[in-house]
N, C-alpha and C. Protein backbone atom coordinates (compact mmCIF):
# COMPACT_ATOMS: atom_id res chain seq x y z
N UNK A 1 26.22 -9.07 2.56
CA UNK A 1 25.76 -8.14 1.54
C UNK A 1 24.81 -8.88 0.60
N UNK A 2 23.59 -8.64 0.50
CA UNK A 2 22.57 -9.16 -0.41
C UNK A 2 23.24 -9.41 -2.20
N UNK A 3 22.16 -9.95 -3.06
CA UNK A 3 23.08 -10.70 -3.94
C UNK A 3 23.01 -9.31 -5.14
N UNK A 4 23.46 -9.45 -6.07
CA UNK A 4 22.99 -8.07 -6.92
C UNK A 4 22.08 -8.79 -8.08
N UNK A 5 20.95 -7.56 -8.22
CA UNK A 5 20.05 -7.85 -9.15
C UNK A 5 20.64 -7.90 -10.47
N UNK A 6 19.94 -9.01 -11.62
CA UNK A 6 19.98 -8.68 -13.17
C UNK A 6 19.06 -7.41 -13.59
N UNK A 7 19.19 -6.90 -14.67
CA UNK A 7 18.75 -5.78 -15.03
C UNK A 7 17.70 -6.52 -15.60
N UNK A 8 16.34 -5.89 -15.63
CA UNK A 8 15.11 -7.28 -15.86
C UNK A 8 15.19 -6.68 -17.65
N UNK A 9 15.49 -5.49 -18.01
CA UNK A 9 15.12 -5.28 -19.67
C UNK A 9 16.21 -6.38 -20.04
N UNK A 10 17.26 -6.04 -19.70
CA UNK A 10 18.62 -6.82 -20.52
C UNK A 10 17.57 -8.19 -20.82
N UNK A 11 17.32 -9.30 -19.29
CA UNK A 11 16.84 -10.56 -19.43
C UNK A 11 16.34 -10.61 -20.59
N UNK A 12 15.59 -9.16 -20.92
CA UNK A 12 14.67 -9.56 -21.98
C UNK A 12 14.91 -9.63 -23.45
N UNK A 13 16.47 -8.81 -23.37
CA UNK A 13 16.75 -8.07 -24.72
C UNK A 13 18.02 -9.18 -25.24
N UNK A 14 18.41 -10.09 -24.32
CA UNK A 14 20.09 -10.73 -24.17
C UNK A 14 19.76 -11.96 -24.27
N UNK A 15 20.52 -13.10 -24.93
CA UNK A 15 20.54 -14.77 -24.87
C UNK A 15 21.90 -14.49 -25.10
N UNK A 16 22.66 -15.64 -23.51
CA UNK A 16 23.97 -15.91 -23.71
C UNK A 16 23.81 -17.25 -24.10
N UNK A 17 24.91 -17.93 -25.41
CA UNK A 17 24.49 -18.91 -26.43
C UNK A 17 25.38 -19.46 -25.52
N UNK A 18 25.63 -20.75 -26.06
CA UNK A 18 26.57 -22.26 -25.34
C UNK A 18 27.84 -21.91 -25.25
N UNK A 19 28.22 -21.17 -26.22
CA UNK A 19 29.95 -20.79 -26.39
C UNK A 19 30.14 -19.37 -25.98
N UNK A 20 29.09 -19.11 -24.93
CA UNK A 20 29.50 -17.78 -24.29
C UNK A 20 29.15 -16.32 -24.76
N UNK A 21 28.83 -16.55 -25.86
CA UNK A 21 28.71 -15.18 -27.05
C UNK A 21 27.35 -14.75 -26.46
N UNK A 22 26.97 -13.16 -26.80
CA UNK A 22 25.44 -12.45 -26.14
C UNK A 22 24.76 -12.45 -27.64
N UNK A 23 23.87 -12.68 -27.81
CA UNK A 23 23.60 -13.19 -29.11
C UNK A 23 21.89 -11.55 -28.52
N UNK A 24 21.19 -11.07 -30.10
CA UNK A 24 20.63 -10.10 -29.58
C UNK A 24 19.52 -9.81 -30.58
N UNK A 25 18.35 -9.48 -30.94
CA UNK A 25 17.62 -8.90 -31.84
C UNK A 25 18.07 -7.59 -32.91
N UNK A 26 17.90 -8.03 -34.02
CA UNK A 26 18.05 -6.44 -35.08
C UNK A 26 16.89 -5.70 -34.81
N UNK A 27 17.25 -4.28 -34.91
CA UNK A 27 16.44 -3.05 -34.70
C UNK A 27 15.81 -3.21 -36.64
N UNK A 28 14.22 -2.33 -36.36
CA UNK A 28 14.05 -1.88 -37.49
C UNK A 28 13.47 -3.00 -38.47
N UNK A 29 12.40 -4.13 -37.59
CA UNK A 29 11.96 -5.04 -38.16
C UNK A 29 10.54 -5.29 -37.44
N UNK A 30 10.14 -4.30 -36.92
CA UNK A 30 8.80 -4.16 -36.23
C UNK A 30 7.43 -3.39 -37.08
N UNK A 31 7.65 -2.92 -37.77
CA UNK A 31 6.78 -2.27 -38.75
C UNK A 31 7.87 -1.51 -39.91
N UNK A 32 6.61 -1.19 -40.92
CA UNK A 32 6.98 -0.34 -41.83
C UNK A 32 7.90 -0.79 -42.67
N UNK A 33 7.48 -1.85 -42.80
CA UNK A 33 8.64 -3.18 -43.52
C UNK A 33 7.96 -2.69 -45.24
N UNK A 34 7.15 -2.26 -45.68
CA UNK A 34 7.04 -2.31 -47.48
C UNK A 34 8.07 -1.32 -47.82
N UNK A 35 8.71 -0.88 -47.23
CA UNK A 35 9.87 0.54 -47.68
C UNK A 35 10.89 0.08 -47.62
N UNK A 36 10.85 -1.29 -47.25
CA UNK A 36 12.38 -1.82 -47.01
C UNK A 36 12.64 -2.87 -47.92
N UNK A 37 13.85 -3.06 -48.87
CA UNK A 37 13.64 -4.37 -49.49
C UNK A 37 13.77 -5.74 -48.95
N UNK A 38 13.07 -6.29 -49.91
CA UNK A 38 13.03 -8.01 -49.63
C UNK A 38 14.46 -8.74 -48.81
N UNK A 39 15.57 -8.47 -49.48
CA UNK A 39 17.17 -8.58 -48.97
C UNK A 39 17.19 -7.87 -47.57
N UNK A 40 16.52 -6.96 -47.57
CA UNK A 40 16.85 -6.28 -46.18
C UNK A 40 16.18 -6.95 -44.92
N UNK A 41 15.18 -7.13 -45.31
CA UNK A 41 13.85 -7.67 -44.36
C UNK A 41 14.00 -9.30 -44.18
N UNK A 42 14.49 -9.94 -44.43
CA UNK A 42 15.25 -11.11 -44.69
C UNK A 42 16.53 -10.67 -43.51
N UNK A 43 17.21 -9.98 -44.29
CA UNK A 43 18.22 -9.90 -43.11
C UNK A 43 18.13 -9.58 -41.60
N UNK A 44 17.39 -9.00 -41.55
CA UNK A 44 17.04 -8.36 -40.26
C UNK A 44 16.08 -9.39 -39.15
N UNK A 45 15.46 -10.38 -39.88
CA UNK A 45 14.55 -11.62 -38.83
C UNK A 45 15.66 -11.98 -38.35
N UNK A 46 17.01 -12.40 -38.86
CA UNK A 46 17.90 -13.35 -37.78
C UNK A 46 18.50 -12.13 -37.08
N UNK A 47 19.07 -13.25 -35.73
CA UNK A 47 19.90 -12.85 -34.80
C UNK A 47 20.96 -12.49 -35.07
N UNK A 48 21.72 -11.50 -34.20
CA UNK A 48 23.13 -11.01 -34.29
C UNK A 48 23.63 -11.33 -33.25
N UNK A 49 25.21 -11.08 -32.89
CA UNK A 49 25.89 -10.75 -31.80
C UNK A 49 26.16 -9.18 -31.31
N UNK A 50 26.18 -9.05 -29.90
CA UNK A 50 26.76 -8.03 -29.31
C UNK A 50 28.32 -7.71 -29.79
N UNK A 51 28.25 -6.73 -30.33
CA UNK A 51 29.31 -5.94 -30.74
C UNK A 51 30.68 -6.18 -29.51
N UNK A 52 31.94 -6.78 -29.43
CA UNK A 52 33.08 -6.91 -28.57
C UNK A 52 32.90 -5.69 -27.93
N UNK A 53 32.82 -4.48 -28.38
CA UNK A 53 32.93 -3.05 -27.20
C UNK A 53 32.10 -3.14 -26.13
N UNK A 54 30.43 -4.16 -26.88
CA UNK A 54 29.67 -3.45 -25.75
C UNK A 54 29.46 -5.00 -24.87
N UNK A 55 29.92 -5.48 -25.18
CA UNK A 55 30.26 -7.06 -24.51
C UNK A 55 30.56 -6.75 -22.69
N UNK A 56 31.44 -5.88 -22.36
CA UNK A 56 31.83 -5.86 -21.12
C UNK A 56 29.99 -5.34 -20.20
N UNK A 57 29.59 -4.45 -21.00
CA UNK A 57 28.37 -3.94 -20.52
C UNK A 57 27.41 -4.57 -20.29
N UNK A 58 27.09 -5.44 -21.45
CA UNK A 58 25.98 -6.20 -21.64
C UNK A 58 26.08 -7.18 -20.14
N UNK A 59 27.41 -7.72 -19.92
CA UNK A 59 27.75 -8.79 -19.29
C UNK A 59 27.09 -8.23 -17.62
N UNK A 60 27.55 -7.02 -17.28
CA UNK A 60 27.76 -5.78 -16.10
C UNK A 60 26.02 -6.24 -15.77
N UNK A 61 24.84 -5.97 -17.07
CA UNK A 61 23.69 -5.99 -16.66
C UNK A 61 23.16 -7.07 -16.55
N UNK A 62 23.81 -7.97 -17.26
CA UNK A 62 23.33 -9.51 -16.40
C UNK A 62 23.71 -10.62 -15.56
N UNK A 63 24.78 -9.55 -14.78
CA UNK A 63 25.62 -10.13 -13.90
C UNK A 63 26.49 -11.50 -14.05
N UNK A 64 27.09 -11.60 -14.94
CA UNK A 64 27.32 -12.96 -15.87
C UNK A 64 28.93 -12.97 -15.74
């Protein structure tokens, strides 16, 4: 049986870090940033983690 593909968006959207965790981009930092405050826009350049619920999923699309 051939091998199963990664989902090529995930590759793009997903970094699994050293200790296993799916580490991921914040939404809502691509434009239209003067409506947003300074605190907010700040917050939103760093990285997050994948939420534990959607952890099993994330994993499903990158065959991991």
């Amino acid at each position: 049986m051939p091998k199963m593909k990664s989902n090529s968006a995930a590759k793009k959207r997903f970094k699994i870090t050293a200790t296993g965790k799916i580490s991921r981009r914040r939404a809502f930092h691509r434009h239209i940033l003067m409506g947003k405050s300074a605190k907010r826009r700040r917050r939103l350049c760093h990285d997050a983690f994948v939420a534990a619920s959607d952890v099993p999923n994330v994993r499903y699309l990158l065959n991991v």
